[in-house]
Protein backbone atom coordinates (compact mmCIF):
# COMPACT_ATOMS: atom_id res chain seq x y z
CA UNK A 1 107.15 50.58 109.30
CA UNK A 2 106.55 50.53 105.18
CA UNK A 3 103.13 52.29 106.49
CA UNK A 4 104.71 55.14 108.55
CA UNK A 5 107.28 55.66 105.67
CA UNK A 6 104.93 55.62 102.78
CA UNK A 7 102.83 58.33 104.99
CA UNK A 8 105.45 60.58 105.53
CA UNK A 9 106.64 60.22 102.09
CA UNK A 10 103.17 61.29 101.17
CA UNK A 11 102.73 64.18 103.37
CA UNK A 12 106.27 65.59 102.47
CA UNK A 13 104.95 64.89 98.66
CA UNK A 14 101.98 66.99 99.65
CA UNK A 15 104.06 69.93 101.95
CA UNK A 16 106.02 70.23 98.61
CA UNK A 17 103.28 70.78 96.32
CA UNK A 18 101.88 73.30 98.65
CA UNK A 19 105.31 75.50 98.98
CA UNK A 20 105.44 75.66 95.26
CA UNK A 21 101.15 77.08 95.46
CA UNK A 22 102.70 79.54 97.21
CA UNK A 23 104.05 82.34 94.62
CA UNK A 24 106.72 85.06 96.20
CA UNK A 25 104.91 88.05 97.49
CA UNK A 26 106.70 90.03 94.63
CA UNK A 27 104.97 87.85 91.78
CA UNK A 28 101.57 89.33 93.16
CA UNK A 29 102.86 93.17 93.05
CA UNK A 30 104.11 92.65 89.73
CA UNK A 31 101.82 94.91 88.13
CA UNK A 32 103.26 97.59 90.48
CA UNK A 33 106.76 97.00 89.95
CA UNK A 34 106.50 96.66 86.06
CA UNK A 35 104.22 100.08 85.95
CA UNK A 36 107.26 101.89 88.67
CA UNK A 37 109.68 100.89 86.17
CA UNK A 38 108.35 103.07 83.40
CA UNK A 39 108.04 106.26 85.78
CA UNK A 40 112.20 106.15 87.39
CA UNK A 41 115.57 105.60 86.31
CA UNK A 42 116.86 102.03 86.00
CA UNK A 43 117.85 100.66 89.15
CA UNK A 44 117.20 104.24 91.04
CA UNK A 45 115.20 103.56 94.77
CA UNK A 46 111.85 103.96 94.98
CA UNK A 47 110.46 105.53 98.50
CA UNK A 48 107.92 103.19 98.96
CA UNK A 49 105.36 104.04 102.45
CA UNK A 50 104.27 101.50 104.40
CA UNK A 51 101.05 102.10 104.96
CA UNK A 52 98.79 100.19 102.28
CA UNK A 53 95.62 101.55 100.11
CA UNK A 54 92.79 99.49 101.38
CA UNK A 55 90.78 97.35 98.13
CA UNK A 56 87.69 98.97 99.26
CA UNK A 57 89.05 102.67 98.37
CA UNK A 58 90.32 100.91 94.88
CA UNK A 59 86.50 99.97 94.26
CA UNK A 60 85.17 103.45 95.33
CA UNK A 61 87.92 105.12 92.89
CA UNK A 62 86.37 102.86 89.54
CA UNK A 63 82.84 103.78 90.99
CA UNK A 64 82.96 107.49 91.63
CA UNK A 65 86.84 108.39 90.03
CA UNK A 66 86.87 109.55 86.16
CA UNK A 67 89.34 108.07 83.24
CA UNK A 68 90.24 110.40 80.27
CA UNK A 69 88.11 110.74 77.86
CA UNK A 70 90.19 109.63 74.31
CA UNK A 71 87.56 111.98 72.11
CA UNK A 72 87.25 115.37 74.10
CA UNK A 73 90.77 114.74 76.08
CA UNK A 74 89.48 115.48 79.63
CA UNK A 75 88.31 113.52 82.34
CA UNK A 76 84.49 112.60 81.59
CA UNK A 77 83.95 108.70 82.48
CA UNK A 78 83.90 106.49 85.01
CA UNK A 79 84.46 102.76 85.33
CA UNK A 80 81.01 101.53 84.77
CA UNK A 81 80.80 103.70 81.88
CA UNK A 82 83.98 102.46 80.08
CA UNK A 83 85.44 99.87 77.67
CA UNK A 84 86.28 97.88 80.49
CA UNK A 85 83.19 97.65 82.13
CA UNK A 86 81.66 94.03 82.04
CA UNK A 87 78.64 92.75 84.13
CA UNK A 88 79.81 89.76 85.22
CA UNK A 89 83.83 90.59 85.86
CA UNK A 90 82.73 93.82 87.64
CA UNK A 91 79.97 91.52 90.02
CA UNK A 92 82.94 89.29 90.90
CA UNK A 93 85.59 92.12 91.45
CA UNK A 94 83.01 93.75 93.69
CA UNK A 95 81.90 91.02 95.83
CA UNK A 96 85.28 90.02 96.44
CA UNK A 97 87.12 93.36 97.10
CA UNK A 98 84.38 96.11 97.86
CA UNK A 99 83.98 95.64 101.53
CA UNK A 100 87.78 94.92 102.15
CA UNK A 101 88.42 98.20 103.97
CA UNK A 102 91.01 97.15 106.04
CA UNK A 103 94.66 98.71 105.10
CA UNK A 104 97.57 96.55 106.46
CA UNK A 105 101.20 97.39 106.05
CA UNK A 106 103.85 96.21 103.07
CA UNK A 107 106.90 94.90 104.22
CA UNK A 108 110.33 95.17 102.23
CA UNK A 109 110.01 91.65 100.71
CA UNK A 110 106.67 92.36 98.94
CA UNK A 111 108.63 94.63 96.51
CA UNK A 112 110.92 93.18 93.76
CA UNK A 113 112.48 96.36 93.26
CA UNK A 114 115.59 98.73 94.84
CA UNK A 115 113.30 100.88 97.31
CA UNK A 116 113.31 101.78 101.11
CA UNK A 117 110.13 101.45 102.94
CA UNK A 118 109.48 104.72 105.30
CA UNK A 119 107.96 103.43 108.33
CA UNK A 120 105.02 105.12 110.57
CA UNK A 121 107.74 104.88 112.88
CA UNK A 122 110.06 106.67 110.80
CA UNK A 123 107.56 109.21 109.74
CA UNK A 124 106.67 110.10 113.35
CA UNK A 125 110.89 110.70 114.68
CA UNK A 126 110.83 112.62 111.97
CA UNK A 127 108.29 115.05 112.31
CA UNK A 128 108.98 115.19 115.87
CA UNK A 129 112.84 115.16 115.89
CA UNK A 130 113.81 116.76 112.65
CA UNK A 131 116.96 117.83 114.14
CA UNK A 132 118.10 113.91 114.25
CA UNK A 133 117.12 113.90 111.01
CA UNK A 134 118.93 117.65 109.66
CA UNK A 135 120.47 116.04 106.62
CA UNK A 136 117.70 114.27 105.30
CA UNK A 137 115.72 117.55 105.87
CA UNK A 138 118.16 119.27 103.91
CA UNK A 139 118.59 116.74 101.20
CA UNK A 140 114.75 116.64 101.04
CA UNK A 141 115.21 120.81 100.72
CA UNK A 142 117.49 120.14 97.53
CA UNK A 143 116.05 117.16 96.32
CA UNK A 144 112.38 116.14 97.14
CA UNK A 145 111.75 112.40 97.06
CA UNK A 146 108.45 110.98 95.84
CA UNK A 147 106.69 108.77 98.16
CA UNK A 148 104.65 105.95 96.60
CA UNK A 149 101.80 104.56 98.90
CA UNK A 150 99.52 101.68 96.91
CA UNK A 151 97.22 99.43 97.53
CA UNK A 152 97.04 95.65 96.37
CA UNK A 153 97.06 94.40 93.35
CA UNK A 154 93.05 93.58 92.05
CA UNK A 155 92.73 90.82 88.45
CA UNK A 156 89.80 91.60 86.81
CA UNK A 157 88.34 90.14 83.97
CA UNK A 158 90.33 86.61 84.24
CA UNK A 159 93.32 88.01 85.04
CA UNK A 160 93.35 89.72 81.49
CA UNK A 161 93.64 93.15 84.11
CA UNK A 162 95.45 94.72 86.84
CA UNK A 163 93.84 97.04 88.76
CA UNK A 164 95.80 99.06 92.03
CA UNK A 165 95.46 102.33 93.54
CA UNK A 166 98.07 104.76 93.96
CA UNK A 167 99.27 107.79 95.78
CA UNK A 168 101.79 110.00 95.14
CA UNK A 169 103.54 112.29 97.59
CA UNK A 170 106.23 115.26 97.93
CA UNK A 171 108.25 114.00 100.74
CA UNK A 172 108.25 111.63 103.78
CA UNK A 173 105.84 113.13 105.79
CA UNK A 174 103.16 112.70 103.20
CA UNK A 175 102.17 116.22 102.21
CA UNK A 176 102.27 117.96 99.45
CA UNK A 177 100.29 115.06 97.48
CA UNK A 178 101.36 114.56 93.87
CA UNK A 179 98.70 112.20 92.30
CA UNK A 180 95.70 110.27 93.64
CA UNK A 181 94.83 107.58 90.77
CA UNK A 182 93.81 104.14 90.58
CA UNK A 183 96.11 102.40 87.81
CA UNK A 184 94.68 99.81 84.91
CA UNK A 185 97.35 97.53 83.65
CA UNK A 186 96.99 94.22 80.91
CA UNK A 187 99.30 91.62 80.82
CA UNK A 188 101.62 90.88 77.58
CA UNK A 189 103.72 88.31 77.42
CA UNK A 190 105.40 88.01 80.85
CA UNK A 191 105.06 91.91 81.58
CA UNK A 192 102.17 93.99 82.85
CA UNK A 193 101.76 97.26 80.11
CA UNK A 194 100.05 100.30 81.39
CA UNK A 195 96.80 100.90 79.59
CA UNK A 196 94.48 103.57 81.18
CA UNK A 197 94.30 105.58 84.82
CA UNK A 198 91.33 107.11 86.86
CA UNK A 199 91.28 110.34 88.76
CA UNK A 200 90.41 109.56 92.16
CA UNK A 201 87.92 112.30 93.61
CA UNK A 202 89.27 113.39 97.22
CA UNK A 203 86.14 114.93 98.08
CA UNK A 204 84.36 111.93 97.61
CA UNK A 205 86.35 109.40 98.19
CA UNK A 206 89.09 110.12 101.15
């Protein structure tokens, strides 16, 4: 009996070490969250799509993309060419994330932050139905609402880096696209500061 106790004891032990391994989906888009914050009004909500950036587009951005140029003041550089280019960080980055095409979907609870999340679902009714939908059309008319569509969050350089993609658009229907850029952030204290930003290149990289 002591036996079957003491095991249980020590598989509970072991369940409880492995709940607190597992950090709230939020902690991971942190970087996203913390960079939003600097671009709306305090406690405003954020039109977040569902549709997620896949890592392998990320990768494509820092290889083919450009970053300002801090001399001449126009885009010139890429990733590899940067300040934040480092052999052995960039080899790990890439083997992990660079053939990761696959997109998946966010879900409400992977955002610490007031937003809705526009659905495909959504997205199709209301292209096809905009008469069910006459109010939002018209609010949309008067007030266009930013869509946000990112990918996951990518650490670089042990975790000294956060690395996403992100696209902007003019309403729910995604056209009318804003921005196309793949976003650097470095961690201070407990917050992720924005540092730097490459152009993605639409022609190039879809």
């Amino acid at each position: 009996m002591q036996k079957v106790i003491f095991i249980l004891s020590l598989f509970i032990l072991i369940s409880c070490k492995t709940v607190d391994k597992n950090v709230p989906a939020y902690y991971n888009n942190q970087p996203i969250v913390d960079y939003v914050e600097t671009l709306i009004p305090k406690d405003s909500i954020i039109y977040i799509h569902e549709n997620r950036l896949s890592y392998a587009r990320a990768i494509r951005t820092m290889e083919t993309g450009t970053m300002p140029d801090p001399v001449f003041e126009k885009y010139a550089v890429n990733f590899l060419e940067s300040e934040y280019y480092k052999k052995e960080a960039w080899e790990a980055l890439t083997k992990r994330f660079a053939k990761d095409s696959t997109h998946g979907k966010w879900v409400t609870s992977d955002f610490k932050i007031p937003h809705r999340m526009i659905t495909n679902t959504y997205q199709k009714e209301f292209y096809q139905n905009t008469k069910l939908h006459i109010k939002e059309v018209e609010e949309i008319i008067r007030n266009p609402k930013k869509i946000f569509v990112f990918s996951g969050v990518m650490y670089y350089d042990n975790n000294r880096y956060a690395i996403f993609s992100m696209v902007i658009s003019g309403n729910v229907i995604l056209s009318g696209r804003i921005k196309d850029v793949l976003i650097i952030m470095k961690k201070k204290g407990d917050t992720w500061v924005y540092v730097d930003k490459m152009l993605n290149d639409e022609f190039i990289n879809y």
